[in-house]
Every structure is written in structure tokens, then in C-alpha cells.
N, C-alpha and C. Protein backbone atom coordinates (compact mmCIF):
# COMPACT_ATOMS: atom_id res chain seq x y z
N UNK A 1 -8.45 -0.52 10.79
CA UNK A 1 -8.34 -1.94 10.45
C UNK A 1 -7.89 -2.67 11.71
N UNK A 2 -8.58 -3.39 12.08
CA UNK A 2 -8.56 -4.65 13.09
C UNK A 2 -7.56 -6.00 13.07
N UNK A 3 -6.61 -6.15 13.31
CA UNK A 3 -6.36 -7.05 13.36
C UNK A 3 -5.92 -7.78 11.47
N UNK A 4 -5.38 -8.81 11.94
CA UNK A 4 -5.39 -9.59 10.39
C UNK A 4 -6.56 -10.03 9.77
N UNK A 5 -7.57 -10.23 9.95
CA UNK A 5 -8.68 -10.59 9.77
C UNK A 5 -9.09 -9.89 8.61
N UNK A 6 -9.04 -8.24 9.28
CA UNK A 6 -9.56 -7.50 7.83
C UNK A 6 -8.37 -7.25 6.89
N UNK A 7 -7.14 -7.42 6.91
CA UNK A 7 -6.23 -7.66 6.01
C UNK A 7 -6.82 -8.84 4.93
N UNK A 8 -6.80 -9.67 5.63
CA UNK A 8 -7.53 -10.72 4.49
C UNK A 8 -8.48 -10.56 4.05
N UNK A 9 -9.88 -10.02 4.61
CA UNK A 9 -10.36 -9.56 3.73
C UNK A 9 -10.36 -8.49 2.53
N UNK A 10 -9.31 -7.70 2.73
CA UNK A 10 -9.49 -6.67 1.95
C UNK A 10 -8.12 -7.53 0.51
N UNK A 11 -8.81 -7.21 -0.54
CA UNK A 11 -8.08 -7.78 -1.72
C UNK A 11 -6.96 -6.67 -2.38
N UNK A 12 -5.93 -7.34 -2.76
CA UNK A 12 -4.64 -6.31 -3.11
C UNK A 12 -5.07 -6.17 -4.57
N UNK A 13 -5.02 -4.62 -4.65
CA UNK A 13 -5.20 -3.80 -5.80
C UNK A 13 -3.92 -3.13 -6.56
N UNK A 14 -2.66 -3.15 -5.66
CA UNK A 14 -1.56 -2.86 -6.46
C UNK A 14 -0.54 -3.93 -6.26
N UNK A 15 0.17 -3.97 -7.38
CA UNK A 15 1.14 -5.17 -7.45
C UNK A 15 2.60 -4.22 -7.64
N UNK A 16 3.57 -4.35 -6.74
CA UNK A 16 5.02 -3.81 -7.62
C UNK A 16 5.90 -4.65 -7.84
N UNK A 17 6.55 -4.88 -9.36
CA UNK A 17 7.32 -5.83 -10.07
C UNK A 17 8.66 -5.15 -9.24
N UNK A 18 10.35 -5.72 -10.01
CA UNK A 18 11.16 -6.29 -10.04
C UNK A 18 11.73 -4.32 -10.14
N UNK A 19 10.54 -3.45 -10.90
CA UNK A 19 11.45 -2.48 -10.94
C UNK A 19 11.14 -1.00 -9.76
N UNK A 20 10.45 -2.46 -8.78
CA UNK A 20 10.72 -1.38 -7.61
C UNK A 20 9.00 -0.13 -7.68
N UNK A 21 9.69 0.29 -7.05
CA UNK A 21 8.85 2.28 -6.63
C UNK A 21 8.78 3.14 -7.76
N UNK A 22 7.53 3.21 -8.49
CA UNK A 22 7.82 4.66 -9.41
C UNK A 22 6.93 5.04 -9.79
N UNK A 23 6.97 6.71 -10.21
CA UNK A 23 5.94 7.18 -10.22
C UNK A 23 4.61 7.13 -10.36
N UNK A 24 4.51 5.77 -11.49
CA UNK A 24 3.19 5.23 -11.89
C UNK A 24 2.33 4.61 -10.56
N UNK A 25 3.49 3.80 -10.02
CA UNK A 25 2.50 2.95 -8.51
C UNK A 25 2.43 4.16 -7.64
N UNK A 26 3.50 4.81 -7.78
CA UNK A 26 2.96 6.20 -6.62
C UNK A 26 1.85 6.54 -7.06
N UNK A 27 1.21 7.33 -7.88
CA UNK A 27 0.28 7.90 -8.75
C UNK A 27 -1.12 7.14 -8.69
N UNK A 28 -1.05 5.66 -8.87
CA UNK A 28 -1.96 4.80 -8.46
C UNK A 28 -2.70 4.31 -7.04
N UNK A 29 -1.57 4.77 -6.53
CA UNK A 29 -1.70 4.18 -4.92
C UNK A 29 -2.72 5.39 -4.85
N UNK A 30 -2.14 6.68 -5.00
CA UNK A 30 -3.11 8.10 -4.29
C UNK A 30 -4.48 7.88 -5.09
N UNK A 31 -4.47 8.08 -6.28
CA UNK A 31 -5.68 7.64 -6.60
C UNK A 31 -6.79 6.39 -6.06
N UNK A 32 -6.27 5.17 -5.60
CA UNK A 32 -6.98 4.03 -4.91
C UNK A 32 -7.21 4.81 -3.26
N UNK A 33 -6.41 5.35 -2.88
CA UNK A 33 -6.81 5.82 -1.43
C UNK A 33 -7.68 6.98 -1.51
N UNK A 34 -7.96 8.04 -2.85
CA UNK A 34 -8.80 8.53 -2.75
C UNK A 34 -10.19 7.84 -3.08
N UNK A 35 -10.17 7.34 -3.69
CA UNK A 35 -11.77 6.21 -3.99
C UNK A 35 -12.05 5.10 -2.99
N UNK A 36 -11.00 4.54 -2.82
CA UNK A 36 -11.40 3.77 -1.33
C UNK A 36 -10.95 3.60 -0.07
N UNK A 37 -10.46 4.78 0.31
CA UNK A 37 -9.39 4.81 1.68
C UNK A 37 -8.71 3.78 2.40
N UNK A 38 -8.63 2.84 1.38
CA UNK A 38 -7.56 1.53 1.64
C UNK A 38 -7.01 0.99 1.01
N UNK A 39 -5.71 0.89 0.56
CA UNK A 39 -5.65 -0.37 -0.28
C UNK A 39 -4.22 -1.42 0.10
N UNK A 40 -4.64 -2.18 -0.15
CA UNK A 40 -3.53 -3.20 0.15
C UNK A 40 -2.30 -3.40 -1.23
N UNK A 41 -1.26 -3.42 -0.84
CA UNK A 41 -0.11 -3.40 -1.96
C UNK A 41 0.79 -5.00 -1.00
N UNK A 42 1.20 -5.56 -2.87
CA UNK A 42 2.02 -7.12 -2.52
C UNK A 42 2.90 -6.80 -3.23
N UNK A 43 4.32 -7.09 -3.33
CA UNK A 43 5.06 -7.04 -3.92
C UNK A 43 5.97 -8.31 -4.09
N UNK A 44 6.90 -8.23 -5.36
CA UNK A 44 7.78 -9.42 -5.68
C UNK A 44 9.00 -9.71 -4.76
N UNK A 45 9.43 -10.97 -4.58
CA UNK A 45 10.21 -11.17 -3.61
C UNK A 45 11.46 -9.99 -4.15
N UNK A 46 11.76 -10.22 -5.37
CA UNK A 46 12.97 -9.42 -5.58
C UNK A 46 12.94 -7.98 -6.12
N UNK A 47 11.48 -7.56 -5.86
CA UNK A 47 11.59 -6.02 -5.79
C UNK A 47 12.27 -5.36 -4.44
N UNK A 48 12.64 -4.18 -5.70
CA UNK A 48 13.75 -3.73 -4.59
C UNK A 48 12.02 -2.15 -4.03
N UNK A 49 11.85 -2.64 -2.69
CA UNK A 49 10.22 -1.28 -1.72
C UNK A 49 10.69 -1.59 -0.10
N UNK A 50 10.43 -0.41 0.14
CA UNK A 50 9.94 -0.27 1.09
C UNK A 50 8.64 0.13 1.74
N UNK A 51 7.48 -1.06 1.81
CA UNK A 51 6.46 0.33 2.48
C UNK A 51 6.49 1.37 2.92
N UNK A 52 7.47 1.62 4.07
CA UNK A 52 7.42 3.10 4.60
C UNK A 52 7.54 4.22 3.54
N UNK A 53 8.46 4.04 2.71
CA UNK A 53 8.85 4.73 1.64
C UNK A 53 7.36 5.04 0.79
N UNK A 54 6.88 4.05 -0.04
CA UNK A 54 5.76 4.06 -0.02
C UNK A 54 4.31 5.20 0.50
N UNK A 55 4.11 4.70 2.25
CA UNK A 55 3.46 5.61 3.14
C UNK A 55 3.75 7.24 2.67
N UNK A 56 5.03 7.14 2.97
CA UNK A 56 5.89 8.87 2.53
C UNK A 56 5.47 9.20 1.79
N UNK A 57 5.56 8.67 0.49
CA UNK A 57 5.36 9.47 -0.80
C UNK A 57 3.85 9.42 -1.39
N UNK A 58 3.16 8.65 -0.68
CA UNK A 58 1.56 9.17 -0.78
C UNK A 58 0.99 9.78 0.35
N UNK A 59 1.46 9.59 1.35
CA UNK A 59 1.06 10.62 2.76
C UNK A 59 -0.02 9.85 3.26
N UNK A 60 0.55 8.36 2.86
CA UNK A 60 -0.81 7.90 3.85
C UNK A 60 -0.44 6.94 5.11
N UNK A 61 -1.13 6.02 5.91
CA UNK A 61 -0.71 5.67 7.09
C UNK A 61 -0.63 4.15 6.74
N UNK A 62 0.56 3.93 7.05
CA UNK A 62 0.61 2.47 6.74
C UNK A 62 0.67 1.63 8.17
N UNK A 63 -0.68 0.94 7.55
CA UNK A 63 -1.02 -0.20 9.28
C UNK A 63 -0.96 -1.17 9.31
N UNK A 64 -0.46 -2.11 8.21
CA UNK A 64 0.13 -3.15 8.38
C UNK A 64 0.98 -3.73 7.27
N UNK A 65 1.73 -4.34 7.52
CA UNK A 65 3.18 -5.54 6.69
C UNK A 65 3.27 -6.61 7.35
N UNK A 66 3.21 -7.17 6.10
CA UNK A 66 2.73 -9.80 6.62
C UNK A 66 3.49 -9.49 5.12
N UNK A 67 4.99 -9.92 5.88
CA UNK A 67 5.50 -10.56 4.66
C UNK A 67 5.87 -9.72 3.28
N UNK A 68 5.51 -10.10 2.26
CA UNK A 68 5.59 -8.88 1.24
C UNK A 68 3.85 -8.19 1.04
N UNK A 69 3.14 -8.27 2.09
CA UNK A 69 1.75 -7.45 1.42
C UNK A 69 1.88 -5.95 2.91
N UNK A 70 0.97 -5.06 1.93
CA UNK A 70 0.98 -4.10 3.23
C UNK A 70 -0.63 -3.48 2.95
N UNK A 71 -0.78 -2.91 4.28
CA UNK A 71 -2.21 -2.16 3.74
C UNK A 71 -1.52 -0.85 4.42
N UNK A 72 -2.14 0.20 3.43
CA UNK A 72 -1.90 1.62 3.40
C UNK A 72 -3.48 2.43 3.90
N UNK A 73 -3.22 3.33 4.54
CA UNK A 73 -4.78 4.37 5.02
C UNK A 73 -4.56 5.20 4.59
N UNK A 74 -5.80 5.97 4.13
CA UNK A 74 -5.62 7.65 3.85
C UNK A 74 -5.59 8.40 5.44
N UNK A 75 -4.75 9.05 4.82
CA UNK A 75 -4.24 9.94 5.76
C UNK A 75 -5.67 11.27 6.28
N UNK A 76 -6.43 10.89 7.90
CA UNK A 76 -7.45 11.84 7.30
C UNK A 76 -6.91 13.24 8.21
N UNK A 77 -7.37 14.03 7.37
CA UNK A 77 -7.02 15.49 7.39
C UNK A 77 -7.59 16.18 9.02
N UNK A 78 -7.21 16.78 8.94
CA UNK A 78 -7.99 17.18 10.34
C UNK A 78 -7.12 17.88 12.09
């Protein structure tokens, strides 16, 4: 991913509320990076995330944070 440009283009597919990180958005995230090796995650001002945290617990590469949105990569094997 290039720049902000393709951040904006690419549309956020996971949202995390107020109760934070858990298993379900973990679970979701791996599944979206296996079907489309990207996805962008936004979260609420007063959720308590960390992307990196995030990255960790799906093993993928996180390449960018604007604010509360991030885009996540699959991690490729190799």
C-alpha cells in the first residue's frame, strides 16, 4: 500500500465499539485477511485498541494509522 491514497480507497470492513479487542474482532480480522489480504479497521474514540496489539494477535503487518483507522496486511509466509 502506497501512500494515503490507497488507504482511502480501500473501505473499512471492521468497526471496534467501546468494548475494546475481543475475540470476535480478532477472529474476523483473520478471516478478512484471508479473503482479501487487507483490511482496514476504525475504531470509537473511546475504545479502549491498540493496533499493534491488534497486528500481534492476527500476525499480520500493520502499515498504516490516520487517527482512529488502520490498515492491516497479511502477513506473507515465506
Amino acid at each position: 500500500m502506497e501512500g494515503s491514497d490507497a488507504m482511502q480507497d480501500l473501505k473499512a470492513t471492521v468497526w471496534i465499539g467501546k468494548q475494546g479487542l475481543s475475540e470476535s474482532v480478532i477472529s474476523e480480522v483473520i478471516l478478512q485477511l484471508e479473503r482479501r489480504h487487507r483490511v482496514k479497521v476504525k475504531w470509537l474514540r473511546n475504545a479502549d485498541f491498540d493496533p499493534q496489539s491488534l497486528a500481534r494477535s492476527t500476525r499480520a503487518r500493520l502499515v498504516m494509522v490516520r487517527g482512529r483507522t488502520a490498515v492491516l496486511e497479511e502477513h506473507k509466509k515465506g
